[in-house]
PDB file of N, CA and C in Angstrom:
ATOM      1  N   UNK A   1      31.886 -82.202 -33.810  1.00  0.00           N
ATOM      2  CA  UNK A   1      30.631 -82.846 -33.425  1.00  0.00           C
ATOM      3  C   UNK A   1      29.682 -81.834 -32.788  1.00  0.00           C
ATOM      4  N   UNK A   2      30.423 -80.731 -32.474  1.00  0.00           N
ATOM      5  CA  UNK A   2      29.474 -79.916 -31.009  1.00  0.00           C
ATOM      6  C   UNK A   2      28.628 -78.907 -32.267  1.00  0.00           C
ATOM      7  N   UNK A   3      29.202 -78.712 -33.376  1.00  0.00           N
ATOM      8  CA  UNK A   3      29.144 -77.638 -34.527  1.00  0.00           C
ATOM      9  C   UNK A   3      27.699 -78.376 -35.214  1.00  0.00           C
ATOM     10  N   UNK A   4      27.680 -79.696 -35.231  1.00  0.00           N
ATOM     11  CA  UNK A   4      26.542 -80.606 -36.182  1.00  0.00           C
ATOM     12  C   UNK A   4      25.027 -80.644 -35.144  1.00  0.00           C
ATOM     13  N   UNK A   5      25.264 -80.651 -33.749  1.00  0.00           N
ATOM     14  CA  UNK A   5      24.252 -80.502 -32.719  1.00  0.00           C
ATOM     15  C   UNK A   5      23.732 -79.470 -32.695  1.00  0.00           C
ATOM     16  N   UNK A   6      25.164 -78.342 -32.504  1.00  0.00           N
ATOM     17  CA  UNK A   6      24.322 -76.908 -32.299  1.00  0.00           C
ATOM     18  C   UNK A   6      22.998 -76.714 -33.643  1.00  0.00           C
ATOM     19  N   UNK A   7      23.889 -77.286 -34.926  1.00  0.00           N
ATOM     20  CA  UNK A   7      22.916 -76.967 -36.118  1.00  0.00           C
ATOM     21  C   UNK A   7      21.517 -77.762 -36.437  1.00  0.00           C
ATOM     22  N   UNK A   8      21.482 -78.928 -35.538  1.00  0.00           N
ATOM     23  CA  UNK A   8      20.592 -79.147 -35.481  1.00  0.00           C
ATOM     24  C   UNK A   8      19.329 -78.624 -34.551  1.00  0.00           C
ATOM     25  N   UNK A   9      20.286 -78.422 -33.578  1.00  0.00           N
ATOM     26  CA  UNK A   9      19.040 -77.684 -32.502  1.00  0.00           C
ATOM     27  C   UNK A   9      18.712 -76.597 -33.150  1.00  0.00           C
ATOM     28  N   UNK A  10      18.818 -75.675 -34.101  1.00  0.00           N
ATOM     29  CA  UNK A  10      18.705 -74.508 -34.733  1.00  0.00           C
ATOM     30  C   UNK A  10      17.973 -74.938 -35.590  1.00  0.00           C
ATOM     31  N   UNK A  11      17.905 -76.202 -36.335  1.00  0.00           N
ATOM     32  CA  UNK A  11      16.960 -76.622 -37.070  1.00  0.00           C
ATOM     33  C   UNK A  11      15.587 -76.912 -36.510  1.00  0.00           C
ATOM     34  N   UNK A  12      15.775 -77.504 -35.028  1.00  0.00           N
ATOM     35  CA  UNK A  12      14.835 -77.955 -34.549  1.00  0.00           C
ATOM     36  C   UNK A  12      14.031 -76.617 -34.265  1.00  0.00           C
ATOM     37  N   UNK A  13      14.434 -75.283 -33.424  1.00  0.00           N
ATOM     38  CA  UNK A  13      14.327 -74.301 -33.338  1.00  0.00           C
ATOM     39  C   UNK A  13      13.350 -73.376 -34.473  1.00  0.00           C
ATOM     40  N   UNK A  14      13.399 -73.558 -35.387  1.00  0.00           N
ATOM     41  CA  UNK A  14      13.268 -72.887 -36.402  1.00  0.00           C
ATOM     42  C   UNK A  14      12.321 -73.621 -37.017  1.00  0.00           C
ATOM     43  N   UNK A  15      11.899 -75.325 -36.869  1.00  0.00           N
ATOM     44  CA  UNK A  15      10.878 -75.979 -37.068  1.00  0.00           C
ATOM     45  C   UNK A  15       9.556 -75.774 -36.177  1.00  0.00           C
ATOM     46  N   UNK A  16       9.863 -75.459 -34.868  1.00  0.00           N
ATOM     47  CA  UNK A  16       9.237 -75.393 -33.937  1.00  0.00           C
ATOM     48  C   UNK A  16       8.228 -74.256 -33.791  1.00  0.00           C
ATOM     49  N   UNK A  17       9.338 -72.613 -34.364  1.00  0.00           N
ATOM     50  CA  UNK A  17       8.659 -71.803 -34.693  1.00  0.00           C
ATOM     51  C   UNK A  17       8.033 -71.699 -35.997  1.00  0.00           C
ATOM     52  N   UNK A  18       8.069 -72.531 -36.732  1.00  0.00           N
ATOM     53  CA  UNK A  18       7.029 -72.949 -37.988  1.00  0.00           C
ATOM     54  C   UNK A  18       5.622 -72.981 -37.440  1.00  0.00           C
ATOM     55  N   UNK A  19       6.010 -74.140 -36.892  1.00  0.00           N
ATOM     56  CA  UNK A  19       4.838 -74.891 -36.495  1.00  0.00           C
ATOM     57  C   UNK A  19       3.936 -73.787 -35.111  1.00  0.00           C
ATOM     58  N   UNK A  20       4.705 -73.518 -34.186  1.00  0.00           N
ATOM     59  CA  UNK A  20       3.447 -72.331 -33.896  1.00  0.00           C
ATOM     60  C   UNK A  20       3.545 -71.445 -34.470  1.00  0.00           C
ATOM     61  N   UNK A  21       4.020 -71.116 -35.840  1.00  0.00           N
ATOM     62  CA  UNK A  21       3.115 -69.621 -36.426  1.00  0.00           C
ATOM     63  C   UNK A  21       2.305 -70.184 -37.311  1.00  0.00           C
ATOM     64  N   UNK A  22       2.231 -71.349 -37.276  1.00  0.00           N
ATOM     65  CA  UNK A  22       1.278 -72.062 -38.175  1.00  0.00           C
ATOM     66  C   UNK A  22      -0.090 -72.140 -37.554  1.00  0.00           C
ATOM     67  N   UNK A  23      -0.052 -73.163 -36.253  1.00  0.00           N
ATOM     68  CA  UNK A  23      -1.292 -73.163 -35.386  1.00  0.00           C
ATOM     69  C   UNK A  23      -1.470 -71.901 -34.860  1.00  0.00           C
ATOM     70  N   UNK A  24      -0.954 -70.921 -34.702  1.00  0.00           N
ATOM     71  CA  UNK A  24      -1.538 -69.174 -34.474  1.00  0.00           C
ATOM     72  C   UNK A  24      -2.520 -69.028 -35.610  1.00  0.00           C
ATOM     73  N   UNK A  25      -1.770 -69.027 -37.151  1.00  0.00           N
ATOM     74  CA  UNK A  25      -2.271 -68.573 -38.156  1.00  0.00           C
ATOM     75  C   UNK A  25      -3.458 -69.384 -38.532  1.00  0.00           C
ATOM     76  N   UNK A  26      -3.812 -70.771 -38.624  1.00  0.00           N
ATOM     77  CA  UNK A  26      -4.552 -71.506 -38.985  1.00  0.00           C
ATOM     78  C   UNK A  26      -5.797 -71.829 -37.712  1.00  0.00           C
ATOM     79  N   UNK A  27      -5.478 -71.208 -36.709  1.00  0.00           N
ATOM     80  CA  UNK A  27      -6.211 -71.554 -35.505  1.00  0.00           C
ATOM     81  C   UNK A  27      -7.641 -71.541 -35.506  1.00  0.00           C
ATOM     82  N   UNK A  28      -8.224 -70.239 -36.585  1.00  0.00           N
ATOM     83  CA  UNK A  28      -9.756 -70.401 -37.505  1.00  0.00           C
ATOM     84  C   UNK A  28     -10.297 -71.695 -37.735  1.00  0.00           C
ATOM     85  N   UNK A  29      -9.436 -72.459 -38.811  1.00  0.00           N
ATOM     86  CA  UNK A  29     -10.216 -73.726 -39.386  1.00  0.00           C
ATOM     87  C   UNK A  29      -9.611 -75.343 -38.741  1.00  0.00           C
ATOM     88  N   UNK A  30      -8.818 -74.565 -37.865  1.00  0.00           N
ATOM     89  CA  UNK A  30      -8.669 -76.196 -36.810  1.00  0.00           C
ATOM     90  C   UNK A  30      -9.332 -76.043 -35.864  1.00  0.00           C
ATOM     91  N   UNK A  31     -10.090 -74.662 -35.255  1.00  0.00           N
ATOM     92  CA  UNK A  31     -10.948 -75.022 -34.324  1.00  0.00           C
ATOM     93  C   UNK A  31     -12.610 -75.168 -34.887  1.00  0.00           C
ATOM     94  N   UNK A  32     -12.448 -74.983 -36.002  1.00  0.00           N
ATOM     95  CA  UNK A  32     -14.198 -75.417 -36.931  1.00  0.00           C
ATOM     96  C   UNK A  32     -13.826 -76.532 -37.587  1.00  0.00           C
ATOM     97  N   UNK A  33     -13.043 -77.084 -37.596  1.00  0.00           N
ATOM     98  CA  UNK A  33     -12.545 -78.931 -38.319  1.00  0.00           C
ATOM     99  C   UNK A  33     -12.750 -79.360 -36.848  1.00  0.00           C
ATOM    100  N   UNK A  34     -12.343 -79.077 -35.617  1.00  0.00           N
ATOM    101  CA  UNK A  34     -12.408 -79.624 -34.302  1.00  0.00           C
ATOM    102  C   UNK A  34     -13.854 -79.433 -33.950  1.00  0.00           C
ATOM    103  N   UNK A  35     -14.612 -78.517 -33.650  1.00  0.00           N
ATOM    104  CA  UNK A  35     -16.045 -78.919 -33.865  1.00  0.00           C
ATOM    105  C   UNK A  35     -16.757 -79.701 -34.338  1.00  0.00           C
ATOM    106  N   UNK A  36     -16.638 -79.754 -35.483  1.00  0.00           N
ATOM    107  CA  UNK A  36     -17.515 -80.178 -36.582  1.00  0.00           C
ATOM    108  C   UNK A  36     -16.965 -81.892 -36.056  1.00  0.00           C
ATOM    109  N   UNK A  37     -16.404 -82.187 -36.397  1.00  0.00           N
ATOM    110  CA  UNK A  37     -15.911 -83.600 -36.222  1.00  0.00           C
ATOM    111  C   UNK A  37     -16.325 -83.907 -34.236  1.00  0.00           C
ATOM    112  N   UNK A  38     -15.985 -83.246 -33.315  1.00  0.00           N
ATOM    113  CA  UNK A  38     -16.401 -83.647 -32.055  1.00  0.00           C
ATOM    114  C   UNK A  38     -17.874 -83.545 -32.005  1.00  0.00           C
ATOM    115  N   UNK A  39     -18.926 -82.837 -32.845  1.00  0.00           N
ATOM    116  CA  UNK A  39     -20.330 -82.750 -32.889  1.00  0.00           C
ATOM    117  C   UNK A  39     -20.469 -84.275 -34.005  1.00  0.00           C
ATOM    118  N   UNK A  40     -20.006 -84.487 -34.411  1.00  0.00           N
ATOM    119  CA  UNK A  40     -20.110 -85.593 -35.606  1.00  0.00           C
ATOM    120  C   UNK A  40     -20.345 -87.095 -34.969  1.00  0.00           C
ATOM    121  N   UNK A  41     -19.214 -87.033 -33.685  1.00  0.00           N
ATOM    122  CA  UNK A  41     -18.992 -88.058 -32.928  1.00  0.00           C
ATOM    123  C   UNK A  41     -20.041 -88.236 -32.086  1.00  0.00           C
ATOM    124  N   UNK A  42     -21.041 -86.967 -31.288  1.00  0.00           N
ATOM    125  CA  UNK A  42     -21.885 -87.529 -30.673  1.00  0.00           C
ATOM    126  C   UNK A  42     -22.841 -87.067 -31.226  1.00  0.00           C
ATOM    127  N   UNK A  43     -23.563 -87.287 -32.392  1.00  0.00           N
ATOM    128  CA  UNK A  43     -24.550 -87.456 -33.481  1.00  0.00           C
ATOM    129  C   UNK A  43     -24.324 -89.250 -33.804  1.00  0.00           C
ATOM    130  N   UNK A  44     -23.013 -89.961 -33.859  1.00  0.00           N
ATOM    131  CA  UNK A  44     -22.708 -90.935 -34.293  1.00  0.00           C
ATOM    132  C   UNK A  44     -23.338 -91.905 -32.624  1.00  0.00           C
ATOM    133  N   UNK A  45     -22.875 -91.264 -31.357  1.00  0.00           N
ATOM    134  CA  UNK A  45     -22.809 -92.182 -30.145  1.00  0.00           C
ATOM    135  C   UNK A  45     -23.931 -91.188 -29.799  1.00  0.00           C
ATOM    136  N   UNK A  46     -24.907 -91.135 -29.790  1.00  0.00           N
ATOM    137  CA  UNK A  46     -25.564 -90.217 -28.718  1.00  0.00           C
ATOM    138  C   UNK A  46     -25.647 -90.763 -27.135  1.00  0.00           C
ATOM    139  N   UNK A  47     -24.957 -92.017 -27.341  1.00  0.00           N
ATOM    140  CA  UNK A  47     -24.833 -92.602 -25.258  1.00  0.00           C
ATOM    141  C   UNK A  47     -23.898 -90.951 -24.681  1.00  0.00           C
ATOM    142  N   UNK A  48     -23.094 -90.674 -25.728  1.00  0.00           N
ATOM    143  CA  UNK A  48     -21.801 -89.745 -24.841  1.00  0.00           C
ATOM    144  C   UNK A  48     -22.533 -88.320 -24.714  1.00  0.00           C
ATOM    145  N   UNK A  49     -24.166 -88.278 -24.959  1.00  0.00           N
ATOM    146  CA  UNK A  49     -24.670 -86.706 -24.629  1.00  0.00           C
ATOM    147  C   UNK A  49     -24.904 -86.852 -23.024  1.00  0.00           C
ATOM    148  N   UNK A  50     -25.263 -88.037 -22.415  1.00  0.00           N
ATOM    149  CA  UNK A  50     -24.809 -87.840 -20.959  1.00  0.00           C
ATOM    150  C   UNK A  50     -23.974 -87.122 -20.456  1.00  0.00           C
ATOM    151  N   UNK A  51     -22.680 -87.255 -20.851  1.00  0.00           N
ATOM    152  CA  UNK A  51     -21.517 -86.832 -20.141  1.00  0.00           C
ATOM    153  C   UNK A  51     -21.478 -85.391 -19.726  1.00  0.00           C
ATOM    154  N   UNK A  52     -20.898 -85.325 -18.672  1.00  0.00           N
ATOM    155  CA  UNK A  52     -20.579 -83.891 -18.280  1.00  0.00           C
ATOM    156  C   UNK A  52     -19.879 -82.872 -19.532  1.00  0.00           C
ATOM    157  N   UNK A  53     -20.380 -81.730 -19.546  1.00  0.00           N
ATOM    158  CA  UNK A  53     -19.827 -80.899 -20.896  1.00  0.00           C
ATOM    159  C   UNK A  53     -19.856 -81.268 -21.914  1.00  0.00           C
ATOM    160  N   UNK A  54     -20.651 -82.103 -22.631  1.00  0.00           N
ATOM    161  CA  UNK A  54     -21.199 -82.590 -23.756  1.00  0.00           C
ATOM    162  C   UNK A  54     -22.392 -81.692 -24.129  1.00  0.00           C
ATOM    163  N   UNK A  55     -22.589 -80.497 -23.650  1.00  0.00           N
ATOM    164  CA  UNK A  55     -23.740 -79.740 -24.186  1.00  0.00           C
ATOM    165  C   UNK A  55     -23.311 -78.936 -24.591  1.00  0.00           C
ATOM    166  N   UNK A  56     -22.316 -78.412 -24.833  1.00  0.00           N
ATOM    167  CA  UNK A  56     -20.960 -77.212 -25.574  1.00  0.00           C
ATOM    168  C   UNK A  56     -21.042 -77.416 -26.783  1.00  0.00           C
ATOM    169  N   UNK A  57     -21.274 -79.179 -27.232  1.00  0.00           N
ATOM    170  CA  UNK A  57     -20.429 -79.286 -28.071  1.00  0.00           C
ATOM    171  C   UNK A  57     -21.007 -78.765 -29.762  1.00  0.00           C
ATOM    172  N   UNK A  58     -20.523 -78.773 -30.650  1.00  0.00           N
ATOM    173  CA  UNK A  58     -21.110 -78.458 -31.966  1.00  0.00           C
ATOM    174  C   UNK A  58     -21.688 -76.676 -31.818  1.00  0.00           C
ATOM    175  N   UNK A  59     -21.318 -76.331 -30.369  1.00  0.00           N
ATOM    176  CA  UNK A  59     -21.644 -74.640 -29.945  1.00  0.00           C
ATOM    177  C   UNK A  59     -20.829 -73.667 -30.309  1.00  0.00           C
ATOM    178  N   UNK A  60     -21.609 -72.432 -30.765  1.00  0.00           N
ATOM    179  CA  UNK A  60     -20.712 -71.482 -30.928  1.00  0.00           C
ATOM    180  C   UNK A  60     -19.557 -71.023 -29.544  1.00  0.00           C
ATOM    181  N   UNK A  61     -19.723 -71.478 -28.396  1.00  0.00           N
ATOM    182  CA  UNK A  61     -18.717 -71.305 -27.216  1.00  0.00           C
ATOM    183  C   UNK A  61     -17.911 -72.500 -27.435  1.00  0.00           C
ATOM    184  N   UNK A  62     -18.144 -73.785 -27.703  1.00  0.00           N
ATOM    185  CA  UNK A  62     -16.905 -74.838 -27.649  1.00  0.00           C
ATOM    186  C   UNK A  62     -16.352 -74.069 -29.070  1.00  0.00           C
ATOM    187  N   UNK A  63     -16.444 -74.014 -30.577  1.00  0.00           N
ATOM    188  CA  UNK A  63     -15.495 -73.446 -31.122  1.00  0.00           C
ATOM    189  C   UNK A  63     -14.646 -71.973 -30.972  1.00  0.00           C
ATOM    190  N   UNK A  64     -15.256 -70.954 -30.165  1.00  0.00           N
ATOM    191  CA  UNK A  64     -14.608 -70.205 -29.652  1.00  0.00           C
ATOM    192  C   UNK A  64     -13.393 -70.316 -28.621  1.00  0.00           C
ATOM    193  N   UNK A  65     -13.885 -71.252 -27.781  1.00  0.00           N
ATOM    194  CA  UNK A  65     -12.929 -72.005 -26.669  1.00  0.00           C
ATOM    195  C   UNK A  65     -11.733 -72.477 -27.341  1.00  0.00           C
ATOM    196  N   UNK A  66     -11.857 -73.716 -28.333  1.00  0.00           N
ATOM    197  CA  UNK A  66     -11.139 -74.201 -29.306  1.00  0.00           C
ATOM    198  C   UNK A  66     -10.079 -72.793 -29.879  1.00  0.00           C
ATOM    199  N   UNK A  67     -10.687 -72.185 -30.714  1.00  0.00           N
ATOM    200  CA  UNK A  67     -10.108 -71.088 -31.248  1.00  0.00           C
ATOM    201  C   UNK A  67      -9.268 -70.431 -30.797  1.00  0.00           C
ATOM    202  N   UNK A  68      -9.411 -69.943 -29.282  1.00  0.00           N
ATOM    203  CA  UNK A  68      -8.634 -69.164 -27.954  1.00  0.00           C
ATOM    204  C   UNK A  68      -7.699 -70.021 -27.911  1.00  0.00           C
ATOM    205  N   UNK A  69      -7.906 -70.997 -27.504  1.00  0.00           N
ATOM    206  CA  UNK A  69      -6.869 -72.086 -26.759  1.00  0.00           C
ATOM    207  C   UNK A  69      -5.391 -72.327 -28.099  1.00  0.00           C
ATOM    208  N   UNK A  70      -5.930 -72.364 -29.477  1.00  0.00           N
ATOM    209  CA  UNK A  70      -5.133 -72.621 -30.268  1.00  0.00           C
ATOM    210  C   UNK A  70      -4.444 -71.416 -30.553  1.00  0.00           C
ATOM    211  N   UNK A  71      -5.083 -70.291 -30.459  1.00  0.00           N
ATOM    212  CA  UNK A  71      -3.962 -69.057 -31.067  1.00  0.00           C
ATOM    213  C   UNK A  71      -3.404 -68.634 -29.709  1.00  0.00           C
ATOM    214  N   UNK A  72      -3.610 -69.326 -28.129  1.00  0.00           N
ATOM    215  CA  UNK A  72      -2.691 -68.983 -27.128  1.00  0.00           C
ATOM    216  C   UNK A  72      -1.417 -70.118 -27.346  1.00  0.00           C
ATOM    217  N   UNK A  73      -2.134 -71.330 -27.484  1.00  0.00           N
ATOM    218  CA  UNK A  73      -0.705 -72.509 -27.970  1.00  0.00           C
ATOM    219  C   UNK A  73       0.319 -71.694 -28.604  1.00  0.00           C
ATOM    220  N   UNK A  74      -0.178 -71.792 -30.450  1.00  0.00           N
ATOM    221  CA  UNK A  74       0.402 -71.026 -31.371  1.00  0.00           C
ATOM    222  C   UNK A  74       1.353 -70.062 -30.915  1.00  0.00           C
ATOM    223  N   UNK A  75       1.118 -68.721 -29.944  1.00  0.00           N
ATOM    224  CA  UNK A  75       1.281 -67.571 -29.817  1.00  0.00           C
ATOM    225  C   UNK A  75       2.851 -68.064 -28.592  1.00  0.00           C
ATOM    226  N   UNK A  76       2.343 -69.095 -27.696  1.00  0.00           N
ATOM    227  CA  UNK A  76       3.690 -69.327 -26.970  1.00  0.00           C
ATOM    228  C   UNK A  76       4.757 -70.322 -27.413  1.00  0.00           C
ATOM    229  N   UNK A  77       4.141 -71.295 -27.889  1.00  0.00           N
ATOM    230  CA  UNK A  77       5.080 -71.961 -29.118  1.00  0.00           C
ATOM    231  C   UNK A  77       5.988 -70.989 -29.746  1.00  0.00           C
ATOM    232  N   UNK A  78       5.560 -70.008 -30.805  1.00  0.00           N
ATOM    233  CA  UNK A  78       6.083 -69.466 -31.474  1.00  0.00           C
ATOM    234  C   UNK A  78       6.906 -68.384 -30.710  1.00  0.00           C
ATOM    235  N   UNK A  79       6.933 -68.002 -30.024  1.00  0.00           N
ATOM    236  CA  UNK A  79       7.523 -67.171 -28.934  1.00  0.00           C
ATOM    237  C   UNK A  79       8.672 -68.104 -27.854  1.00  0.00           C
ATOM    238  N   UNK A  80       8.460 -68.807 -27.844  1.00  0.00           N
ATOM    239  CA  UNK A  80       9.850 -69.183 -27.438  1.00  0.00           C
ATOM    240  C   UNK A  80      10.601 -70.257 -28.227  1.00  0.00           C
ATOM    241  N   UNK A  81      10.140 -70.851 -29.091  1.00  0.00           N
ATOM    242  CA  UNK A  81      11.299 -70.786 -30.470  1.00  0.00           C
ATOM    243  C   UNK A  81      11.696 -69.665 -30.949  1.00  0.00           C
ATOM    244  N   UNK A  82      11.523 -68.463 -31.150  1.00  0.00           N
ATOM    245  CA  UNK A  82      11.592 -67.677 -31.477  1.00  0.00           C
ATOM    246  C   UNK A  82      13.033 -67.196 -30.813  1.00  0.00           C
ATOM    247  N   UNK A  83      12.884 -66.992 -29.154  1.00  0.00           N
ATOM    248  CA  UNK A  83      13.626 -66.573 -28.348  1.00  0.00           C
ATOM    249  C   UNK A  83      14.787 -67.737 -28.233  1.00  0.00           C
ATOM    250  N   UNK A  84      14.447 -69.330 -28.473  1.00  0.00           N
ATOM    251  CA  UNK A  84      15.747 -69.662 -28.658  1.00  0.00           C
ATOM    252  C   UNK A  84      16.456 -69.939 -30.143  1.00  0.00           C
ATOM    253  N   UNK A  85      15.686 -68.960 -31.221  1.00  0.00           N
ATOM    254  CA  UNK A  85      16.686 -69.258 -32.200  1.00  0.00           C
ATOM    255  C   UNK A  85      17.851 -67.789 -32.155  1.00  0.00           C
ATOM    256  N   UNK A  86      16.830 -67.009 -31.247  1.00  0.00           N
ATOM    257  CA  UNK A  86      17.690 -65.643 -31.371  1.00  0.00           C
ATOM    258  C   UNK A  86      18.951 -65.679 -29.813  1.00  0.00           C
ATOM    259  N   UNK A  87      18.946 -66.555 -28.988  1.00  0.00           N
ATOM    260  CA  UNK A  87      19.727 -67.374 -27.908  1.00  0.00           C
ATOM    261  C   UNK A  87      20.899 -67.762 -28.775  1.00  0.00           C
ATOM    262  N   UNK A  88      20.490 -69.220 -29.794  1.00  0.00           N
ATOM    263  CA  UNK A  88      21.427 -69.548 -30.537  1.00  0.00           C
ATOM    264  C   UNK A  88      21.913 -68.644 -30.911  1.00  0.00           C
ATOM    265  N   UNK A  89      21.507 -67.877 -31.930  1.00  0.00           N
ATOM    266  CA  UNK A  89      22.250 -66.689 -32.759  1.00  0.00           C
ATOM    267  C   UNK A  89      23.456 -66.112 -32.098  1.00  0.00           C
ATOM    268  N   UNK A  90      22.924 -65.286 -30.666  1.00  0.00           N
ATOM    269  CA  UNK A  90      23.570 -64.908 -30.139  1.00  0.00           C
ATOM    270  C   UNK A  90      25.238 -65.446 -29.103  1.00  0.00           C
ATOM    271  N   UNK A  91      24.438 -66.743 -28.944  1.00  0.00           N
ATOM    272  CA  UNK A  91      25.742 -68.034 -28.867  1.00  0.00           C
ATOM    273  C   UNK A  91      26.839 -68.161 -29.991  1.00  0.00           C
ATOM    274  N   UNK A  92      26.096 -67.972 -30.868  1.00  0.00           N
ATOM    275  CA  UNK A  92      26.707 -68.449 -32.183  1.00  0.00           C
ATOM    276  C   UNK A  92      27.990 -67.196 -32.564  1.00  0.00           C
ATOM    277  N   UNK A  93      27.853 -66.154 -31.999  1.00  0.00           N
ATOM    278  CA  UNK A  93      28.589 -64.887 -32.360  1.00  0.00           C
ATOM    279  C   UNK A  93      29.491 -65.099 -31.642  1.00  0.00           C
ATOM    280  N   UNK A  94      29.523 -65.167 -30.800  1.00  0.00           N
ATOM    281  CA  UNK A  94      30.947 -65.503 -29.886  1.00  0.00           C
ATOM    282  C   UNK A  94      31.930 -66.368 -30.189  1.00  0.00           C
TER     283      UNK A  94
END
């Protein structure tokens, strides 16, 4: 039973670091799909241009912001799946 867990957590592991080398790699057009669509929304409501930090939005600084924020996610995601598939590994030798 302990042999079917470990292999799954190694699966999970190894999904995990998918997925942030994915949002690292793709972090370009999810933070200009995330613009475009949050500028869309208050073109649709203009009540929400009140709001505090609603003047960013559809800006070349909110998709930069966006952009940063996703290839730092990406970058630690993928970095410690990383470190626990090479944990497992090293479990696994013994």
């Amino acid at each position: 039973m302990t042999n079917w867990n470990d292999f799954r957590e190694f699966l999970l592991d190894v999904n995990v670091a998918l997925l942030g080398g994915a949002l690292f790699y793709w972090s370009k057009p999810l933070a200009r799909a995330l613009n475009s669509w949050a500028a869309r929304c208050y073109e649709r409501f203009p009540k929400l241009k009140g709001l505090l930090g609603s003047q960013n939005v559809g800006t070349e600084l909110n998709y930069k912001t966006a952009y940063v924020w996703f290839r730092i996610c990406g970058a630690f995601v993928l970095i410690i799946a990383v470190i626990s598939v090479i944990l497992f590994l090293r479990l696994l030798r013994k």
